[in-house]
Protein backbone atom coordinates (compact mmCIF):
# COMPACT_ATOMS: atom_id res chain seq x y z
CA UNK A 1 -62.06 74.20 40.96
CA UNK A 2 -60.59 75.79 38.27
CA UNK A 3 -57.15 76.85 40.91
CA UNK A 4 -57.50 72.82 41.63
CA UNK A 5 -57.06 72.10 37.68
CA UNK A 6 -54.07 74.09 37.90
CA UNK A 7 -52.08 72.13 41.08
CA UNK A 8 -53.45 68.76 39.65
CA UNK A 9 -51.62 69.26 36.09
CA UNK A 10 -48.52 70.57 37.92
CA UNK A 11 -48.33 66.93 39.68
CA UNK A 12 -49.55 64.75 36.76
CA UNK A 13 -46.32 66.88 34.98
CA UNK A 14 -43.34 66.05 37.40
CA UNK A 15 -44.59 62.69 37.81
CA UNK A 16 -44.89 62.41 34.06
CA UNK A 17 -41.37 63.78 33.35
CA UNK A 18 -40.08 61.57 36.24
CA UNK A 19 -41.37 58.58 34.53
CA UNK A 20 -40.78 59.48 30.50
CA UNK A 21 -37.21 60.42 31.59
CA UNK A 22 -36.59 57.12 33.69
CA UNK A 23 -35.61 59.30 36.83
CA UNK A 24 -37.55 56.51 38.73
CA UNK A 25 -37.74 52.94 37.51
CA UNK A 26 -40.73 52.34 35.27
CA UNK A 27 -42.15 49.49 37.98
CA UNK A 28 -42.31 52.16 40.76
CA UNK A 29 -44.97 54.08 39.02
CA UNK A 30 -48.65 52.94 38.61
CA UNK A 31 -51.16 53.99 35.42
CA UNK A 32 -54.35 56.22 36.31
CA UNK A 33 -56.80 57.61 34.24
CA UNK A 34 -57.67 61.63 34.55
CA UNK A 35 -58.47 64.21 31.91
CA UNK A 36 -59.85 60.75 30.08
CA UNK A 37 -55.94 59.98 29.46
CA UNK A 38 -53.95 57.64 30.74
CA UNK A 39 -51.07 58.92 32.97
CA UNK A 40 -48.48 57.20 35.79
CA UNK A 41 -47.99 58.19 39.47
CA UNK A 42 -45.03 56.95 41.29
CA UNK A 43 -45.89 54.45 44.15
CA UNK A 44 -42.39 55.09 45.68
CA UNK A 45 -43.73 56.49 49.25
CA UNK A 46 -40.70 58.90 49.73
CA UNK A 47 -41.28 60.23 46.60
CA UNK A 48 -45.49 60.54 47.02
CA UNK A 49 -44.03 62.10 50.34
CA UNK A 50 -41.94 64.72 48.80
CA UNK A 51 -44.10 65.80 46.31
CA UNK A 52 -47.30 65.97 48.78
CA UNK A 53 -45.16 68.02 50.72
CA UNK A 54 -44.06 70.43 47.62
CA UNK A 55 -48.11 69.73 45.87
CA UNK A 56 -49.21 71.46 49.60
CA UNK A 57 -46.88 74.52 49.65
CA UNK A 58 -47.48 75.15 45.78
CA UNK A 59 -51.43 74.75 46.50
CA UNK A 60 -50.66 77.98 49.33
CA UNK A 61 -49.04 79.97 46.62
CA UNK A 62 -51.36 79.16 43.73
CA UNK A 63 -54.33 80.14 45.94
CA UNK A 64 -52.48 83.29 46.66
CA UNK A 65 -51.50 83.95 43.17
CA UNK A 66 -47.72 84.35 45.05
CA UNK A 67 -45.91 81.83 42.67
CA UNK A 68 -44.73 82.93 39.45
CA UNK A 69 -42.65 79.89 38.12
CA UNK A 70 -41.85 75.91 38.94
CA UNK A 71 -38.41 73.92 37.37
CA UNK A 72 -37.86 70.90 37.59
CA UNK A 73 -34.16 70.33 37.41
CA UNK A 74 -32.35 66.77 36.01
CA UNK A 75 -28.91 66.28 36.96
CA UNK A 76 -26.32 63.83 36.69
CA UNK A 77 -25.79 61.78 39.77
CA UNK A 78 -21.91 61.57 39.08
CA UNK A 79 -21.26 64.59 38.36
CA UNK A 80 -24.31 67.27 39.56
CA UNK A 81 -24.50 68.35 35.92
CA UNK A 82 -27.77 70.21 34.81
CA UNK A 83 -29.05 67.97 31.55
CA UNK A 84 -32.55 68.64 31.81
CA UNK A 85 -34.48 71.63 33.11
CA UNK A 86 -38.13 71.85 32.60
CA UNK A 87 -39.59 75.08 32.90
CA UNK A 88 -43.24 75.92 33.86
CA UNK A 89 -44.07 79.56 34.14
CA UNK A 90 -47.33 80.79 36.13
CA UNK A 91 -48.87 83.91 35.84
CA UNK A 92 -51.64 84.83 38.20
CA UNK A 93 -54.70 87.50 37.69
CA UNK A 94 -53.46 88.85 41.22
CA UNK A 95 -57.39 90.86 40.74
CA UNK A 96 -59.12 87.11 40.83
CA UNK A 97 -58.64 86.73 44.75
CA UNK A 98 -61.04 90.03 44.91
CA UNK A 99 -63.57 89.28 42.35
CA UNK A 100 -66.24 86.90 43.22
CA UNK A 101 -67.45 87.41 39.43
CA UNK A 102 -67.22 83.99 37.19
CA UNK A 103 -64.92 83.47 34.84
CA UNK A 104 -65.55 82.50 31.83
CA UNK A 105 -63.76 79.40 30.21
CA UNK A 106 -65.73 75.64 30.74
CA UNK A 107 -63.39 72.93 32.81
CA UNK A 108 -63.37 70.81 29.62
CA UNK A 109 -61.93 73.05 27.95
CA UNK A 110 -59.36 73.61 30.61
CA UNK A 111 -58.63 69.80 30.45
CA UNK A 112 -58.16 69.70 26.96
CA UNK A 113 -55.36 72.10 27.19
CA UNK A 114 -53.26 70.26 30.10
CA UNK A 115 -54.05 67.16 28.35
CA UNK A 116 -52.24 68.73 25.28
CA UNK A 117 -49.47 69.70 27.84
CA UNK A 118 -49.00 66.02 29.11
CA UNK A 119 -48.86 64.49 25.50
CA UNK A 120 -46.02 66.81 24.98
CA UNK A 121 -44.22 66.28 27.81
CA UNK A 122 -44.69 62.50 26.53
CA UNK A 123 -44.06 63.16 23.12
CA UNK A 124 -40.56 64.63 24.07
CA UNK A 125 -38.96 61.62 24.62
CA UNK A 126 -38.28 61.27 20.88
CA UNK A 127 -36.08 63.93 20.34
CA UNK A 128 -34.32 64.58 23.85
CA UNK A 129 -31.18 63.13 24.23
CA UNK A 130 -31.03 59.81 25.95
CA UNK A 131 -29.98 60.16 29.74
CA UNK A 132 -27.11 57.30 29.54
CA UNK A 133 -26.29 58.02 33.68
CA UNK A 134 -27.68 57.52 36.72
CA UNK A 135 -29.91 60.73 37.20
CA UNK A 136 -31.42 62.91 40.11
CA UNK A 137 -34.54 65.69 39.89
CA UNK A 138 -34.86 69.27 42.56
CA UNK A 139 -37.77 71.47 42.25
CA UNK A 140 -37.44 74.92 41.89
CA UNK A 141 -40.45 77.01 42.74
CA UNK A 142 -39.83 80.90 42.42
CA UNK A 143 -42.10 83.08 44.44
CA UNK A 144 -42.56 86.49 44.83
CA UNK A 145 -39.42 88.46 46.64
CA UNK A 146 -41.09 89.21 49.71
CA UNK A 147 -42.73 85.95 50.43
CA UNK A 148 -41.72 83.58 53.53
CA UNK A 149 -40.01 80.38 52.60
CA UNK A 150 -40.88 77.44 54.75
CA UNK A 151 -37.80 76.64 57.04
CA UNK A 152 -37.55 73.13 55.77
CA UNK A 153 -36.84 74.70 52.33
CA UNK A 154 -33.81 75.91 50.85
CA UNK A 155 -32.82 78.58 48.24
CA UNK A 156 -31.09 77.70 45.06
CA UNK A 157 -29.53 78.83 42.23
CA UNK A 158 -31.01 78.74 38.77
CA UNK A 159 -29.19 75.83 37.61
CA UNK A 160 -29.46 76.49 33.81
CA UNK A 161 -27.80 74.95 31.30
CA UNK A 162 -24.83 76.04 29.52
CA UNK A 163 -24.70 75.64 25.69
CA UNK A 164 -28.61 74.48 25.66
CA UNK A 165 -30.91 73.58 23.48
CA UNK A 166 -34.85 74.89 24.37
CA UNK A 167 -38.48 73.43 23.12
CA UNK A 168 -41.22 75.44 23.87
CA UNK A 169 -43.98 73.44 24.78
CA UNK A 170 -48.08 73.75 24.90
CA UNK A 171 -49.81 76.21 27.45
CA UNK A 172 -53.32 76.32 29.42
CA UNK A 173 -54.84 78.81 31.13
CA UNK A 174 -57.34 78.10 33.76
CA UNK A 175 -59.05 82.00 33.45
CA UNK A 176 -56.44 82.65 37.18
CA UNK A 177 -53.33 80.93 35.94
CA UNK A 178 -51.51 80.97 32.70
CA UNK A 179 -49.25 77.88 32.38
CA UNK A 180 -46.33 78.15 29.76
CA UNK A 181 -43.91 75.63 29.71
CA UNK A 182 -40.40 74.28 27.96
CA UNK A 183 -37.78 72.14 28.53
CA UNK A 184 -33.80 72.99 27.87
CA UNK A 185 -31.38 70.52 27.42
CA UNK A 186 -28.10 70.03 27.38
CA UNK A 187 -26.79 70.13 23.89
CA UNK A 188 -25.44 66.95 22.30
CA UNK A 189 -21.89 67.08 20.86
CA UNK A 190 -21.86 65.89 16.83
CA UNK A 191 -18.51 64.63 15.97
């Protein structure tokens, strides 16, 4: 359940950047209730389609304890310049896949601490810098080095941002996964 928590605050995340950041138009996107907040989903089915397809992989490497770190990546359509690039590392107590012991931490309290994640992410929107253009998201999941990549998949750079400026946001930790997250962005110029 608790490896479940985990994958479910990943999605309610990218969909709640997509949304906040107006990657998506607001109408595509439909309000649900979980972790007693209100949050949106996208009802675009390419997009529910793509990130089932990424949500499934992730859910693999999660279970394994094989992912170490997820980005999603905001760019400008026009020109393919990095403006956004939120950051969400994972680390994994490789020992839990052996040990049937419990852990100790209750799922409420687990919920508390992604919902303190998603009000954040929310709560970001005041201070980033407006995204005046046409925009585009990727999703960068890093692995460990010797893992296979699905063939459909691609490998990427890092696209960071040059001259950024970095918030460090809220973490959780489910007792398996630690969650730390942040968000660069590109710097504003102040004439």
């Amino acid at each position: 359940m608790k490896r479940v928590l985990c994958l479910l605050s990943v999605a309610f995340g990218i969909n709640s950047i997509l949304y906040q950041r107006g990657i998506y138009p607001a109408e595509t996107f439909t309000r649900v209730t979980q972790y007693d907040m209100s949050l949106q989903l996208t009802t675009d089915a390419m997009l529910k389609n793509y990130l089932t397809n990424v949500i499934s992989q992730l859910k693999e490497w999660l279970f394994d304890c094989t992912v170490q770190k997820l980005v999603v990546v905001i760019t400008c359509l026009e020109t393919n310049e990095v403006l956004e690039r939120w950051q969400f590392d994972i680390e994994c107590d490789k020992t839990a896949k052996e040990s049937s012991a419990p852990r100790e931490k209750s799922i409420k309290a687990i919920q508390e601490e992604i919902r303190s994640v998603i009000r954040q992410i929310t709560a970001t929107v005041t201070f980033l810098p407006l995204l005046e253009t046409a925009c585009a998201f990727d999703l960068l999941i890093y692995t460990d080095k010797d893992l296979e990549v699905p063939e459909q998949w691609e490998e990427s750079g890092p696209q960071l941002i040059d001259q950024s400026e970095e918030v460090r946001l809220r973490s959780f930790t489910t007792t398996i996964h630690k969650v730390k997250s942040m968000v660069a962005y590109k710097r504003t110029n102040s004439t």
